[in-house]
PDB file of N, CA and C in Angstrom:
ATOM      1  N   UNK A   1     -10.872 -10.372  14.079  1.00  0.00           N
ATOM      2  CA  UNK A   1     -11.250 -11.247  12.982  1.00  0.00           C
ATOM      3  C   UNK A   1     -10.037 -12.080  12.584  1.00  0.00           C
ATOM      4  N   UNK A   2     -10.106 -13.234  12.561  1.00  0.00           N
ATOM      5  CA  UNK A   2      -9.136 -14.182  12.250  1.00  0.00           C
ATOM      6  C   UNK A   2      -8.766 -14.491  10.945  1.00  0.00           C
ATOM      7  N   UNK A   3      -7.475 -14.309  10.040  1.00  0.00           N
ATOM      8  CA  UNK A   3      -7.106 -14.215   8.720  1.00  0.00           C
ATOM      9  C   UNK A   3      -7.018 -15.588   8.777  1.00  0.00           C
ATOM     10  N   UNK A   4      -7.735 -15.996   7.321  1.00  0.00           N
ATOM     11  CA  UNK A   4      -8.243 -16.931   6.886  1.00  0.00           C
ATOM     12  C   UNK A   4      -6.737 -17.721   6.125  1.00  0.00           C
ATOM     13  N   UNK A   5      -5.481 -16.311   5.733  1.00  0.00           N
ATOM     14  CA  UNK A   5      -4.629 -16.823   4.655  1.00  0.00           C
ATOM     15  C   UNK A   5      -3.259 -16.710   5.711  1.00  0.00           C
ATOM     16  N   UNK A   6      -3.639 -17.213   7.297  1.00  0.00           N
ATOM     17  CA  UNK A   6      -2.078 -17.351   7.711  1.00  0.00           C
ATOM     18  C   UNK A   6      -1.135 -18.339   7.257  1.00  0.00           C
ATOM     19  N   UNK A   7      -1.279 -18.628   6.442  1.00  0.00           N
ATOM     20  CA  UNK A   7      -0.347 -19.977   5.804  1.00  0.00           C
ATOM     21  C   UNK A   7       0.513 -19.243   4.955  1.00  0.00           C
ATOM     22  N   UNK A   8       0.232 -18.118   4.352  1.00  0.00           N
ATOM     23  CA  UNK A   8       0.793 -17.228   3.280  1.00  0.00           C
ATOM     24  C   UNK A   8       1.303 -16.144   3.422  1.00  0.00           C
ATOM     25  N   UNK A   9       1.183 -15.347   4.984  1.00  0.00           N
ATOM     26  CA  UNK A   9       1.366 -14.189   5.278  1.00  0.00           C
ATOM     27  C   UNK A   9       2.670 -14.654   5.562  1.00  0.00           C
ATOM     28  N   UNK A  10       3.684 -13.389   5.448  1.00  0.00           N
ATOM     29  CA  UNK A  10       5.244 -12.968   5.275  1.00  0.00           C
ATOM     30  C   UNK A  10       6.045 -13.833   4.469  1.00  0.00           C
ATOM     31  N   UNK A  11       5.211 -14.231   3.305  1.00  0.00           N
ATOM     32  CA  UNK A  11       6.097 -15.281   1.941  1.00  0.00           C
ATOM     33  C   UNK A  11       6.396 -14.538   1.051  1.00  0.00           C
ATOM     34  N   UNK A  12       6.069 -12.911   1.245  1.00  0.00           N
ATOM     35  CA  UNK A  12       6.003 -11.660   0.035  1.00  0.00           C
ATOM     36  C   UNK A  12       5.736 -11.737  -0.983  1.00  0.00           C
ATOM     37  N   UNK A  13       4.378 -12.768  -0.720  1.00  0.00           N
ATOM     38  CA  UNK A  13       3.504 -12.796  -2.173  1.00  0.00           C
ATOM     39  C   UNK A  13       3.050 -10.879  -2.512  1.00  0.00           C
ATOM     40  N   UNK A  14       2.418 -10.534  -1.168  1.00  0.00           N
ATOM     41  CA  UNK A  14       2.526  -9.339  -1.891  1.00  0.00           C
ATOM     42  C   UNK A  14       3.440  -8.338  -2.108  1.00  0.00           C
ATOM     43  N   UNK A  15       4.129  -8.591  -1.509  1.00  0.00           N
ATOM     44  CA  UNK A  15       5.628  -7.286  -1.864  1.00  0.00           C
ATOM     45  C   UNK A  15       5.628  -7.850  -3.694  1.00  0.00           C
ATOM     46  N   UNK A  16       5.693  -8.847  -4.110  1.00  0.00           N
ATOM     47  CA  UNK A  16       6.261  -9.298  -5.139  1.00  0.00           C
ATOM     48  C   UNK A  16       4.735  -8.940  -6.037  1.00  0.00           C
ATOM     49  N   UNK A  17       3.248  -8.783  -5.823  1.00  0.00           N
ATOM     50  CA  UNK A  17       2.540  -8.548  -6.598  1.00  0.00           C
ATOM     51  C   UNK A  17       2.671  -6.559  -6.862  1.00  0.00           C
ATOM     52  N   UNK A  18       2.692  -6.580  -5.891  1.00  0.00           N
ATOM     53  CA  UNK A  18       2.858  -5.121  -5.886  1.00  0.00           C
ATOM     54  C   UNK A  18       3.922  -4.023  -6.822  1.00  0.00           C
ATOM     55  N   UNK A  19       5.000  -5.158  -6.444  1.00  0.00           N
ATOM     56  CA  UNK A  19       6.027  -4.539  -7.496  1.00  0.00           C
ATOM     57  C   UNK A  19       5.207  -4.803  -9.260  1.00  0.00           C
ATOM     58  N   UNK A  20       4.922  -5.943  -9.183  1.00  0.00           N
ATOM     59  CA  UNK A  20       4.802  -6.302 -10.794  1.00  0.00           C
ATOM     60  C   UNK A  20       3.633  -5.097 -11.043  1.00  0.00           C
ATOM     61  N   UNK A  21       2.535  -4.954 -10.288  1.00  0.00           N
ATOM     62  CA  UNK A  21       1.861  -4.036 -10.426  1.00  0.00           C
ATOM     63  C   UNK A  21       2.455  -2.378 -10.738  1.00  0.00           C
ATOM     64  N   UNK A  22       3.327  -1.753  -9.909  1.00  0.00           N
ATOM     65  CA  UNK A  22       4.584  -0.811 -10.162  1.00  0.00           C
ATOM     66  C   UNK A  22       4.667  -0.783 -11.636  1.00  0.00           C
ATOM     67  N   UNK A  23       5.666  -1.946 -11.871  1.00  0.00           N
ATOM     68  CA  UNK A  23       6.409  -1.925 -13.667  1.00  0.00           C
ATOM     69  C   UNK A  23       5.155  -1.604 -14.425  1.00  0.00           C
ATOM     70  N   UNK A  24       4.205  -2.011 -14.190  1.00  0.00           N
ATOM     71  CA  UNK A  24       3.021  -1.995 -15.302  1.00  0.00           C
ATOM     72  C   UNK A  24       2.955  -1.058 -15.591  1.00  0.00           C
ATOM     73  N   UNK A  25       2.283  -0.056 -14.111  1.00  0.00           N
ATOM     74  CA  UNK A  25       1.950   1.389 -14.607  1.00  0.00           C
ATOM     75  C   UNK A  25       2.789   1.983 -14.722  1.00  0.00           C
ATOM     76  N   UNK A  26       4.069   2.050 -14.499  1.00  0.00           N
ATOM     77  CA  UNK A  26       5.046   2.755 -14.827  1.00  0.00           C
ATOM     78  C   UNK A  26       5.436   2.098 -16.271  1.00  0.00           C
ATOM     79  N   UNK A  27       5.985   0.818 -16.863  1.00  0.00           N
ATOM     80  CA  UNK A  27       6.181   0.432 -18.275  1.00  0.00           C
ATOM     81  C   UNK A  27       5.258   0.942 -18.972  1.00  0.00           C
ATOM     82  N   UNK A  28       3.855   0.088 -18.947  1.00  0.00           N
ATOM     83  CA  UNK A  28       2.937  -0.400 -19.753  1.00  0.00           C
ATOM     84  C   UNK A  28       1.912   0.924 -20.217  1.00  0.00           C
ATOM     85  N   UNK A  29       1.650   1.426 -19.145  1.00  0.00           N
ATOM     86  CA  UNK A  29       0.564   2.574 -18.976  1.00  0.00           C
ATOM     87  C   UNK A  29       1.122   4.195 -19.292  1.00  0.00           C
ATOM     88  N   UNK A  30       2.869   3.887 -18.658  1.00  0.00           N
ATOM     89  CA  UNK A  30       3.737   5.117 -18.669  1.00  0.00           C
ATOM     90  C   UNK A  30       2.790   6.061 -17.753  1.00  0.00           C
ATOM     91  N   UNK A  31       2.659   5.848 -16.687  1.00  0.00           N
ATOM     92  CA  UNK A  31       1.841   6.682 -15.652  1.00  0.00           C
ATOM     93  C   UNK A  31       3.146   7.733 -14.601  1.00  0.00           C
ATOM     94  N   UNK A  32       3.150   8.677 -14.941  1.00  0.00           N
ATOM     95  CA  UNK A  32       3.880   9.480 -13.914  1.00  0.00           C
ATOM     96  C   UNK A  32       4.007   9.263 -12.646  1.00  0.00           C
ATOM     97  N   UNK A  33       3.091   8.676 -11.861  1.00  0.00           N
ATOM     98  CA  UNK A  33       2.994   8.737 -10.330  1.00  0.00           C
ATOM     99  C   UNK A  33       2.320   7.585 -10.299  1.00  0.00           C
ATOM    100  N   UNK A  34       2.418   6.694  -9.304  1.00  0.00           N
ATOM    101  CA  UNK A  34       1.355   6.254  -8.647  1.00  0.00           C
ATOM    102  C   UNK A  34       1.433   5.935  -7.138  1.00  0.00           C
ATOM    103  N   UNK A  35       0.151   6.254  -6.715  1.00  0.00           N
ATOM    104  CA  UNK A  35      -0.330   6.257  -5.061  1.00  0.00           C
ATOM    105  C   UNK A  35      -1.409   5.299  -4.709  1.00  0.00           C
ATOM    106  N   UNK A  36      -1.093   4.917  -3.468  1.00  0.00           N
ATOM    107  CA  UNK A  36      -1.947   3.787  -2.278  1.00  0.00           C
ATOM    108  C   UNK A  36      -2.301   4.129  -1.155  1.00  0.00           C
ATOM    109  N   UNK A  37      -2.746   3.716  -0.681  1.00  0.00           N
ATOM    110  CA  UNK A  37      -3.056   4.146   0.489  1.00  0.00           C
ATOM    111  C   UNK A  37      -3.650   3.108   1.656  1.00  0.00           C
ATOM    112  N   UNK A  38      -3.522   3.152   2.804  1.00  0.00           N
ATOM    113  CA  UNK A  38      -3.945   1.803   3.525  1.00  0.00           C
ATOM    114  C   UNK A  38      -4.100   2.768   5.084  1.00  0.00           C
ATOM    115  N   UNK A  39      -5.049   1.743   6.111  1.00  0.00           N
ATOM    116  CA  UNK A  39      -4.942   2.569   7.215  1.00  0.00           C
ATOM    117  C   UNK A  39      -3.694   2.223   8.215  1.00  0.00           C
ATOM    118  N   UNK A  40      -3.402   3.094   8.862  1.00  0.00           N
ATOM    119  CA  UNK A  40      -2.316   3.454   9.526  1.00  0.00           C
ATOM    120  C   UNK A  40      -2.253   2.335  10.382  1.00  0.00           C
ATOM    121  N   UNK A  41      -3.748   1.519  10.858  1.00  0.00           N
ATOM    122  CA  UNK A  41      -3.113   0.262  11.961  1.00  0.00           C
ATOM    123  C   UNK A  41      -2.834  -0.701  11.001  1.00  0.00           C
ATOM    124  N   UNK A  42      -2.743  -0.474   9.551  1.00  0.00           N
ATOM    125  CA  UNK A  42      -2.081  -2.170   8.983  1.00  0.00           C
ATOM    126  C   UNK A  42      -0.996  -1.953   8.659  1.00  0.00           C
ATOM    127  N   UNK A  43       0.289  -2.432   9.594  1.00  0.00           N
ATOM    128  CA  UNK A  43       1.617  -2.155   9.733  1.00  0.00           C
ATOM    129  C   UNK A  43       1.809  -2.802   8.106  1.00  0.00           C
ATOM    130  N   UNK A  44       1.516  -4.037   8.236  1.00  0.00           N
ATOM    131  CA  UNK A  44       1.813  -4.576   6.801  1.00  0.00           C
ATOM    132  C   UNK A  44       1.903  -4.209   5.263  1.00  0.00           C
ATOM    133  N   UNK A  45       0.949  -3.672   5.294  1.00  0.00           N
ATOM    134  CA  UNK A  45       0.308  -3.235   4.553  1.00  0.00           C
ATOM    135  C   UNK A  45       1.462  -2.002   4.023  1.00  0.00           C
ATOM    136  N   UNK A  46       1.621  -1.120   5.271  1.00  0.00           N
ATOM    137  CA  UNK A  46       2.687   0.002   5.037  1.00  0.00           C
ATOM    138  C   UNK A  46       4.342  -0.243   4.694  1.00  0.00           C
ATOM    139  N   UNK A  47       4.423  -1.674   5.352  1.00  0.00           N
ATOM    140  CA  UNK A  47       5.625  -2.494   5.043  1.00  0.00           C
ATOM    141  C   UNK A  47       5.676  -2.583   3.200  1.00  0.00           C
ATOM    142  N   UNK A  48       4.731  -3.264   2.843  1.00  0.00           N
ATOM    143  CA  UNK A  48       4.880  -3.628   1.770  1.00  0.00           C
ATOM    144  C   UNK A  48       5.110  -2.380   0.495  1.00  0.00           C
ATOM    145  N   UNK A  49       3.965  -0.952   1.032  1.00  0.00           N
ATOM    146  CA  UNK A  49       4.192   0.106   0.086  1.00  0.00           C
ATOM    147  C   UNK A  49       6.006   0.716   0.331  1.00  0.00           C
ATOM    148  N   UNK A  50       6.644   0.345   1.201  1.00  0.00           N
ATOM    149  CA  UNK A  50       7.442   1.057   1.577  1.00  0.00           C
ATOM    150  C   UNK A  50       8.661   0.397   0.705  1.00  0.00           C
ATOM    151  N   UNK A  51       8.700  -1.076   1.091  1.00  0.00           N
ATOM    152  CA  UNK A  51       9.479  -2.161   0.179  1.00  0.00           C
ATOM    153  C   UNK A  51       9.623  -1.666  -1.041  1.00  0.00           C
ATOM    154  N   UNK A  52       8.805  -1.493  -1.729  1.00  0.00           N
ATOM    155  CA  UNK A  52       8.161  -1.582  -3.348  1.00  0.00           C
ATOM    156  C   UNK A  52       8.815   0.218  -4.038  1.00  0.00           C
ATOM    157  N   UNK A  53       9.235   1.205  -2.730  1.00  0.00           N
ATOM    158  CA  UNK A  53      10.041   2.245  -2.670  1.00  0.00           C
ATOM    159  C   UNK A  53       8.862   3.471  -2.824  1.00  0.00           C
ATOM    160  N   UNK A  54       7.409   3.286  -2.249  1.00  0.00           N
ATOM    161  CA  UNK A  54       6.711   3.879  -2.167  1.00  0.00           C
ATOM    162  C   UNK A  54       7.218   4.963  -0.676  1.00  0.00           C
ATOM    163  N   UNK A  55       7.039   6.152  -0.763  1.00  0.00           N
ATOM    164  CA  UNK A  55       7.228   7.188   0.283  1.00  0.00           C
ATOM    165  C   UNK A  55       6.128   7.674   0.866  1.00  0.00           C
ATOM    166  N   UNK A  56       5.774   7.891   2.006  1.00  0.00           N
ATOM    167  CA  UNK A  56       4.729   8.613   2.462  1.00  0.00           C
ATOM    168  C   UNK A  56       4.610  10.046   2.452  1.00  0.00           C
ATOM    169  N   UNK A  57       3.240  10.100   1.915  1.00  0.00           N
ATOM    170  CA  UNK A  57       3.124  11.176   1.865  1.00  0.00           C
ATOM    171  C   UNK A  57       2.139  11.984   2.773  1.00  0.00           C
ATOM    172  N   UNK A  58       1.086  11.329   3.533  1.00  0.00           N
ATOM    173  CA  UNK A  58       0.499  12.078   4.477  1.00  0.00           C
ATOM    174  C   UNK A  58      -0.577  11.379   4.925  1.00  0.00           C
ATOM    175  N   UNK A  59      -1.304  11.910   6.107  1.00  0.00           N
ATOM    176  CA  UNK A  59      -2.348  11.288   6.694  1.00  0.00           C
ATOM    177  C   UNK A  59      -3.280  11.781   6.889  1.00  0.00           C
ATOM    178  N   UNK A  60      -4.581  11.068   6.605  1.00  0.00           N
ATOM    179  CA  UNK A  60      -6.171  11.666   6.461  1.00  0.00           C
ATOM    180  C   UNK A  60      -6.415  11.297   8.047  1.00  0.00           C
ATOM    181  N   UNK A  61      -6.388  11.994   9.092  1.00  0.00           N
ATOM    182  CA  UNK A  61      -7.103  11.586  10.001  1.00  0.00           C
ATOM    183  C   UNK A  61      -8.291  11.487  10.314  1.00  0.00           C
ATOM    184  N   UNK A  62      -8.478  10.096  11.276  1.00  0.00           N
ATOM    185  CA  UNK A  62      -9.971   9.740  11.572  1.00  0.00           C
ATOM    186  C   UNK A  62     -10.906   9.906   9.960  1.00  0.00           C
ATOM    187  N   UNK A  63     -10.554   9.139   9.193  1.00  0.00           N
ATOM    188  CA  UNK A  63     -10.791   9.389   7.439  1.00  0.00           C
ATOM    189  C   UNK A  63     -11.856   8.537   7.343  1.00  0.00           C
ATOM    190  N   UNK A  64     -11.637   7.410   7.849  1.00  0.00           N
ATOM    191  CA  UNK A  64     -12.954   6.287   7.680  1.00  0.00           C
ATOM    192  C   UNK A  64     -13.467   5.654   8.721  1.00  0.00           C
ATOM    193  N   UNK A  65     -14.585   5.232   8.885  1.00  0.00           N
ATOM    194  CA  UNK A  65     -15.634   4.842   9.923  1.00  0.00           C
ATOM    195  C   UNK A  65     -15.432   3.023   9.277  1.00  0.00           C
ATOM    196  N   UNK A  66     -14.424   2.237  10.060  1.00  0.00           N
ATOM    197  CA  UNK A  66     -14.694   0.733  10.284  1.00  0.00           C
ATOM    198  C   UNK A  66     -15.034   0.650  11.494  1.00  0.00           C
ATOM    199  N   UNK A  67     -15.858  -0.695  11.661  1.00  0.00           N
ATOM    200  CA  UNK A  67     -16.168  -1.340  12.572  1.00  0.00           C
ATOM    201  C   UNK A  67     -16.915  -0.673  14.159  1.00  0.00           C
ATOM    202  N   UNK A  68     -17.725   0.686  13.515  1.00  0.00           N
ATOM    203  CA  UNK A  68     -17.784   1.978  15.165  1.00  0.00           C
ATOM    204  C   UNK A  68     -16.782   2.860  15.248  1.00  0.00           C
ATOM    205  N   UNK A  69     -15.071   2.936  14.636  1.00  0.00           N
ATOM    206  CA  UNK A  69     -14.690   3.759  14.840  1.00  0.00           C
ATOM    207  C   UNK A  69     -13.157   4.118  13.780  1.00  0.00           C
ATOM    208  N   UNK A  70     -13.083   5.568  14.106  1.00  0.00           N
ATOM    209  CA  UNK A  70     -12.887   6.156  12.457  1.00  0.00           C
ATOM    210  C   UNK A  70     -11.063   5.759  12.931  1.00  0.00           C
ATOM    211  N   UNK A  71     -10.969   5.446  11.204  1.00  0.00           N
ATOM    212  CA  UNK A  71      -9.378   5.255  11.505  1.00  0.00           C
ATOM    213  C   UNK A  71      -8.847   6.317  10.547  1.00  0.00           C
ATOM    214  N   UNK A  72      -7.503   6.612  10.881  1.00  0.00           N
ATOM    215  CA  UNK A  72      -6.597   7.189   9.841  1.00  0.00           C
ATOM    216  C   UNK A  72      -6.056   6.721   8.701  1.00  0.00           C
ATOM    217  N   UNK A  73      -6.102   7.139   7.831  1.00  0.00           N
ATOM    218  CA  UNK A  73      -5.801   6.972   6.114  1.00  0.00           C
ATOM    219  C   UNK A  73      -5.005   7.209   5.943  1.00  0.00           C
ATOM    220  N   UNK A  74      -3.275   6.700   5.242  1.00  0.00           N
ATOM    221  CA  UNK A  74      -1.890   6.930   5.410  1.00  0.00           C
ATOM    222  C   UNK A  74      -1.823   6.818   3.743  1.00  0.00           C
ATOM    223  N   UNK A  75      -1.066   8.116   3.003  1.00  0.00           N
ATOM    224  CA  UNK A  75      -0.801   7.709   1.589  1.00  0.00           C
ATOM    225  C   UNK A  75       0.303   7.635   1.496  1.00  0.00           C
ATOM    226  N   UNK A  76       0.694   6.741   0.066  1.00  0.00           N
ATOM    227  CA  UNK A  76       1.823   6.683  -0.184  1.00  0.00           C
ATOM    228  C   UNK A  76       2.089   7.164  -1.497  1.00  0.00           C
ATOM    229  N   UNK A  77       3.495   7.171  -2.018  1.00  0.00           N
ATOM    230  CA  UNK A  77       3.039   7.849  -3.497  1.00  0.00           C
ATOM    231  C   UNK A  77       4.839   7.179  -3.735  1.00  0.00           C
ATOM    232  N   UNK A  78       4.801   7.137  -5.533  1.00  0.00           N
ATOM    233  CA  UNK A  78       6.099   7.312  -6.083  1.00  0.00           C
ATOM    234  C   UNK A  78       6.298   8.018  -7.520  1.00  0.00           C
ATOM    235  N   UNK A  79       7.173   8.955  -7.714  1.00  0.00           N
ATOM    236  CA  UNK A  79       7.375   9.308  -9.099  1.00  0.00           C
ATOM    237  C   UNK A  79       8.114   8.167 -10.025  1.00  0.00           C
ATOM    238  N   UNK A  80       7.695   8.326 -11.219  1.00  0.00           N
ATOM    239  CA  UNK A  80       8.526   7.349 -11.764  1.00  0.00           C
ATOM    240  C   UNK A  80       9.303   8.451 -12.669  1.00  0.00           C
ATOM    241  N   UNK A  81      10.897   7.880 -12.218  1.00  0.00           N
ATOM    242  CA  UNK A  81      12.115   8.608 -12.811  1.00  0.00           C
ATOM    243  C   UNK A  81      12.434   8.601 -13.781  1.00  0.00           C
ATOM    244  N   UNK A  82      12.155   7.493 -14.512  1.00  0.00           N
ATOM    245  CA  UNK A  82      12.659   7.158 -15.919  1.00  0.00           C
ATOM    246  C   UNK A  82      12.041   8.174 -16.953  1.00  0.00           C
TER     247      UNK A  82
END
């Protein structure tokens, strides 16, 4: 399937939404943890939780049924220290 937004991909619009998303729940909400999760073939995707200082924490294999066939589910997680 052909991405509709290659004009925008690796400008770290999302590394940079992601973080602001971060401060929130960690400022705004004061949330102890928060976790994501994405499947294991979207390198990107794992790029960006990783940037943002998200750690992995484990994998749901064969977790979801796209397209005929099941992919693996990769989480990520971070404590917030403050």
């Amino acid at each position: 399937m052909p991405c509709l937004y290659y004009h925008v991909r690796g400008k770290g619009f999302a590394t940079e939404a992601a973080k602001a998303i971060l401060q929130f729940a960690f400022t705004e909400k004061h949330y102890h943890k928060v976790f994501a999760r994405c499947f294991l073939s979207n390198a990107a995707s794992s790029k960006v939780l990783q940037k943002i200082g998200m750690e992995k924490e484990g994998v749901l294999k064969e977790h979801v049924k796209k397209e005929d066939r099941f992919e693996d589910l990769v989480y990520y997680g971070v404590i917030n220290k403050q």
